[in-house]
Protein backbone atom coordinates (compact mmCIF):
# COMPACT_ATOMS: atom_id res chain seq x y z
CA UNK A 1 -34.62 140.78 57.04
CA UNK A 2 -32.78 138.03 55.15
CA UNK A 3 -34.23 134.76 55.02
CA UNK A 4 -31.21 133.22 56.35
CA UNK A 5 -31.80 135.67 59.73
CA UNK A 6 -35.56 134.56 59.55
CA UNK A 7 -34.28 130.85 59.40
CA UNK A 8 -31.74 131.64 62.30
CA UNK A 9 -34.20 133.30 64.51
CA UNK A 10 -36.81 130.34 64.29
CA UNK A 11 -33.52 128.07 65.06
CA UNK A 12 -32.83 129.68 68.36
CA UNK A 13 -36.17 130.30 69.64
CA UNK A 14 -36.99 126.11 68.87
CA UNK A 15 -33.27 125.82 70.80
CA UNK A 16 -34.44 127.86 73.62
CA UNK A 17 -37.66 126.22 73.83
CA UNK A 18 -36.71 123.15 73.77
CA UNK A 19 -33.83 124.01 76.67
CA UNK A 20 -36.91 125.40 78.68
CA UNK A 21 -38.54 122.10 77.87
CA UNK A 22 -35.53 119.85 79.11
CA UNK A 23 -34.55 122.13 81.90
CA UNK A 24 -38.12 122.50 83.54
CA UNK A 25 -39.76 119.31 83.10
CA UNK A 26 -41.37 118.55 86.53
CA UNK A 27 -39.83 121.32 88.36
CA UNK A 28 -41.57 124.76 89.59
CA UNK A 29 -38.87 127.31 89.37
CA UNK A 30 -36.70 129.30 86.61
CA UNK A 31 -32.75 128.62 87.27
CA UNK A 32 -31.08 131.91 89.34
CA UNK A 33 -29.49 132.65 86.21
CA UNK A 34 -32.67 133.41 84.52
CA UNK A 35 -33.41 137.54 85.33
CA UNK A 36 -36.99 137.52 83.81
CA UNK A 37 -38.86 134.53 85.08
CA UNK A 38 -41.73 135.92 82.88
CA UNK A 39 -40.58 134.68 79.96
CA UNK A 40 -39.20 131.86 81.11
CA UNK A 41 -41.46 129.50 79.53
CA UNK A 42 -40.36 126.42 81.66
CA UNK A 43 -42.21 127.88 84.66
CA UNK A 44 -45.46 128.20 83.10
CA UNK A 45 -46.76 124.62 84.61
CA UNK A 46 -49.96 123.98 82.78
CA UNK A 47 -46.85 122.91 80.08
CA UNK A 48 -44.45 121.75 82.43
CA UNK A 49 -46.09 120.30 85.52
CA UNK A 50 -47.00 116.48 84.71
CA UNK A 51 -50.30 116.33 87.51
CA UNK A 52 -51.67 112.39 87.71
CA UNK A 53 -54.45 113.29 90.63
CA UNK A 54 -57.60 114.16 90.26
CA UNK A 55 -60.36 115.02 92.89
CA UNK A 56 -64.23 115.47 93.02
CA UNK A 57 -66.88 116.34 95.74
CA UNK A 58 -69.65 114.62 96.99
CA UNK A 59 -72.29 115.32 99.08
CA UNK A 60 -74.59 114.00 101.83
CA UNK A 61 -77.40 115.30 103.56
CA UNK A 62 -79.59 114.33 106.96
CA UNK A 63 -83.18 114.35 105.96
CA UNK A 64 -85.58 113.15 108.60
CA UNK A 65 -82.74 111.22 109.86
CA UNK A 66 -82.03 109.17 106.98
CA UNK A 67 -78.35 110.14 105.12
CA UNK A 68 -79.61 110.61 101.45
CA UNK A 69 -76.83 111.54 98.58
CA UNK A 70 -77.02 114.96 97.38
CA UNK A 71 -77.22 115.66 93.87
CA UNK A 72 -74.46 118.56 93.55
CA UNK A 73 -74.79 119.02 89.44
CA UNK A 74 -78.91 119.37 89.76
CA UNK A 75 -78.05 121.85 92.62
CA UNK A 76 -75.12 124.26 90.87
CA UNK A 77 -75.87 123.82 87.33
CA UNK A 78 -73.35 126.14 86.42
CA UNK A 79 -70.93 124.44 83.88
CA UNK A 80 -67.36 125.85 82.98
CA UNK A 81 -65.48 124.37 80.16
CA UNK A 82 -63.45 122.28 82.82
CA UNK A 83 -66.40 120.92 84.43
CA UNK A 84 -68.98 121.48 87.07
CA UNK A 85 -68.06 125.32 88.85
CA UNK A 86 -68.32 122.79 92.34
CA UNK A 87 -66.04 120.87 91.43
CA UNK A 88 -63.42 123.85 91.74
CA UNK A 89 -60.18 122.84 93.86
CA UNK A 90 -60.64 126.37 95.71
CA UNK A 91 -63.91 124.66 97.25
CA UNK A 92 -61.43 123.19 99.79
CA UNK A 93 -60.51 126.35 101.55
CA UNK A 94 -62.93 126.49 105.00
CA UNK A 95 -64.81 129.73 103.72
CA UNK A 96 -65.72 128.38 100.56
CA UNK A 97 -66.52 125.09 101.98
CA UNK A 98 -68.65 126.60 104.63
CA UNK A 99 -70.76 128.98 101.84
CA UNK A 100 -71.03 125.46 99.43
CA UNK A 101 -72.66 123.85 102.76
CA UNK A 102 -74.92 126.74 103.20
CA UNK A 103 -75.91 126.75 99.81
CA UNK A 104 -76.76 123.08 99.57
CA UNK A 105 -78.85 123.62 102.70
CA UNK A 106 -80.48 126.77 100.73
CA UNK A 107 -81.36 124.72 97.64
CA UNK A 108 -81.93 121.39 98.28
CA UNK A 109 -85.95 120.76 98.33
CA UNK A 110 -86.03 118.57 101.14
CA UNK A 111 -84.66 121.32 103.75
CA UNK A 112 -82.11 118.89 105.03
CA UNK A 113 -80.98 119.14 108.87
CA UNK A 114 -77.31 118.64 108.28
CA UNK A 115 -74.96 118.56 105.32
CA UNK A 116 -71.61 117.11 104.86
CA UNK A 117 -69.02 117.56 101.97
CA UNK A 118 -66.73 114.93 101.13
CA UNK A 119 -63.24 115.07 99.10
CA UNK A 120 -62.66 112.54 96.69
CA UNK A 121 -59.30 112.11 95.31
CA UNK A 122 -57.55 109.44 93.39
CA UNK A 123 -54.58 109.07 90.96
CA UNK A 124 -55.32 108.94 87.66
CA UNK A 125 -53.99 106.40 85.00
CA UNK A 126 -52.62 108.35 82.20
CA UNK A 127 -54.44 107.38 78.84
CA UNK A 128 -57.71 106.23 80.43
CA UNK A 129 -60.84 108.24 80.65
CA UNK A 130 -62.62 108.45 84.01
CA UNK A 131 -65.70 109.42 84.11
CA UNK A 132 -66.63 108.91 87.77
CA UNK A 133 -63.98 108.22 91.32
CA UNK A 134 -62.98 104.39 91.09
CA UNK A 135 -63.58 102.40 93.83
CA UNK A 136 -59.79 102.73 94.74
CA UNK A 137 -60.71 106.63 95.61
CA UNK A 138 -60.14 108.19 99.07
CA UNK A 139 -62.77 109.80 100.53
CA UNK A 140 -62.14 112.52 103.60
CA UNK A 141 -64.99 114.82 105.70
CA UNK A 142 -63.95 118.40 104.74
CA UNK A 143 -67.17 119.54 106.09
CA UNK A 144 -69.84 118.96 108.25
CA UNK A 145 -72.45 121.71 108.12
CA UNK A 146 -75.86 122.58 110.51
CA UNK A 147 -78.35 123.72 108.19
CA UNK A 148 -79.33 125.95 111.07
CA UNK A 149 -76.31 127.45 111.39
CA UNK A 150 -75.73 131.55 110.26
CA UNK A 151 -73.19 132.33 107.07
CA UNK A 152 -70.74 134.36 107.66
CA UNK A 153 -69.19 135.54 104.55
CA UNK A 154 -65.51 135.98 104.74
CA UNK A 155 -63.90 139.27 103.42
CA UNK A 156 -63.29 137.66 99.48
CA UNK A 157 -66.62 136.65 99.16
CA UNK A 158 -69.08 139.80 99.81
C-alpha cells in the first residue's frame, strides 16, 4: 500500500473516531443509522459515560447489645485492582446482600446477633482524591440481617 493510502486510512479512522467521540459523549446508544453497534466505539461507556458518583459499604453489627462497626476489609481481604471485592456495586442486589450478611455473621470473631449493611454514596468532585465518604455522604439500610437466620443461595450463586 502507498503511503499516501496509509496516511488516508489513519485520516479517516481519527475522523470517525473523533465523530464517535462528538456524537456519543454522555449518551448510551449508537444512532439507528449505525447497523453494527459493535464497533461503534461511542457506545463503549467506560470512554464515553462521564460517572461523578461513587459509593461504598459499611457495616454494623449487634454484639451483646452494643452496635460496634464492622471492619469489612479485615473480613474479605480479597483485593481487585479496583478496590476491595465488597465494595462491588453488584453487592446491592438482595441475594448478594443477603450472602455478604451471612458471611459477616460467619467471620466476624465476636459471633454478632445481628448485622446490618449500609450504602454509602456521594458525588464526587472531579480532580480530588477521596479516600474515605465525606461527611456530605448519604447513607441508606440495604440490609438488616439475623445472624440466626438460614442462607439460601439463589440459583447464580451455587
Amino acid at each position: 500500500m502507498p503511503r499516501t493510502g496509509k496516511i488516508a486510512g489513519l485520516v479517516a479512522l481519527a475522523a470517525y473516531l473523533g465523530f464517535c467521540a462528538l456524537h456519543t459523549l454522555g449518551r448510551r446508544t449508537a444512532p439507528e443509522w449505525i447497523p453494527a453497534r459493535a464497533l461503534w466505539f461511542g457506545s463503549w461507556e467506560m470512554f464515553t459515560l462521564k460517572d461523578d458518583s461513587a459509593h461504598a459499604f459499611e457495616a454494623r453489627a449487634r454484639v451483646d447489645g452494643a452496635v460496634v462497626p464492622v471492619d469489612l476489609e479485615a473480613l474479605f481481604p480479597t483485593q481487585w485492582e479496583s478496590g476491595s471485592r465488597f465494595q462491588r456495586a453488584a453487592n446491592r442486589a438482595r441475594p448478594v446482600a443477603d450472602a455478604v450478611c451471612h458471611a459477616i455473621c460467619e467471620r466476624h470473631p465476636d459471633q454478632p446477633a445481628a448485622v446490618e449493611l449500609i450504602e454509602v454514596r456521594w458525588t464526587r468532585t472531579p480532580g480530588v482524591w477521596e479516600p474515605d465518604p465525606p461527611e456530605r455522604a448519604t447513607r441508606k439500610t440495604l440490609m438488616q440481617w439475623s445472624c440466626g437466620q438460614e442462607l439460601e443461595l439463589p440459583v447464580e450463586l451455587r
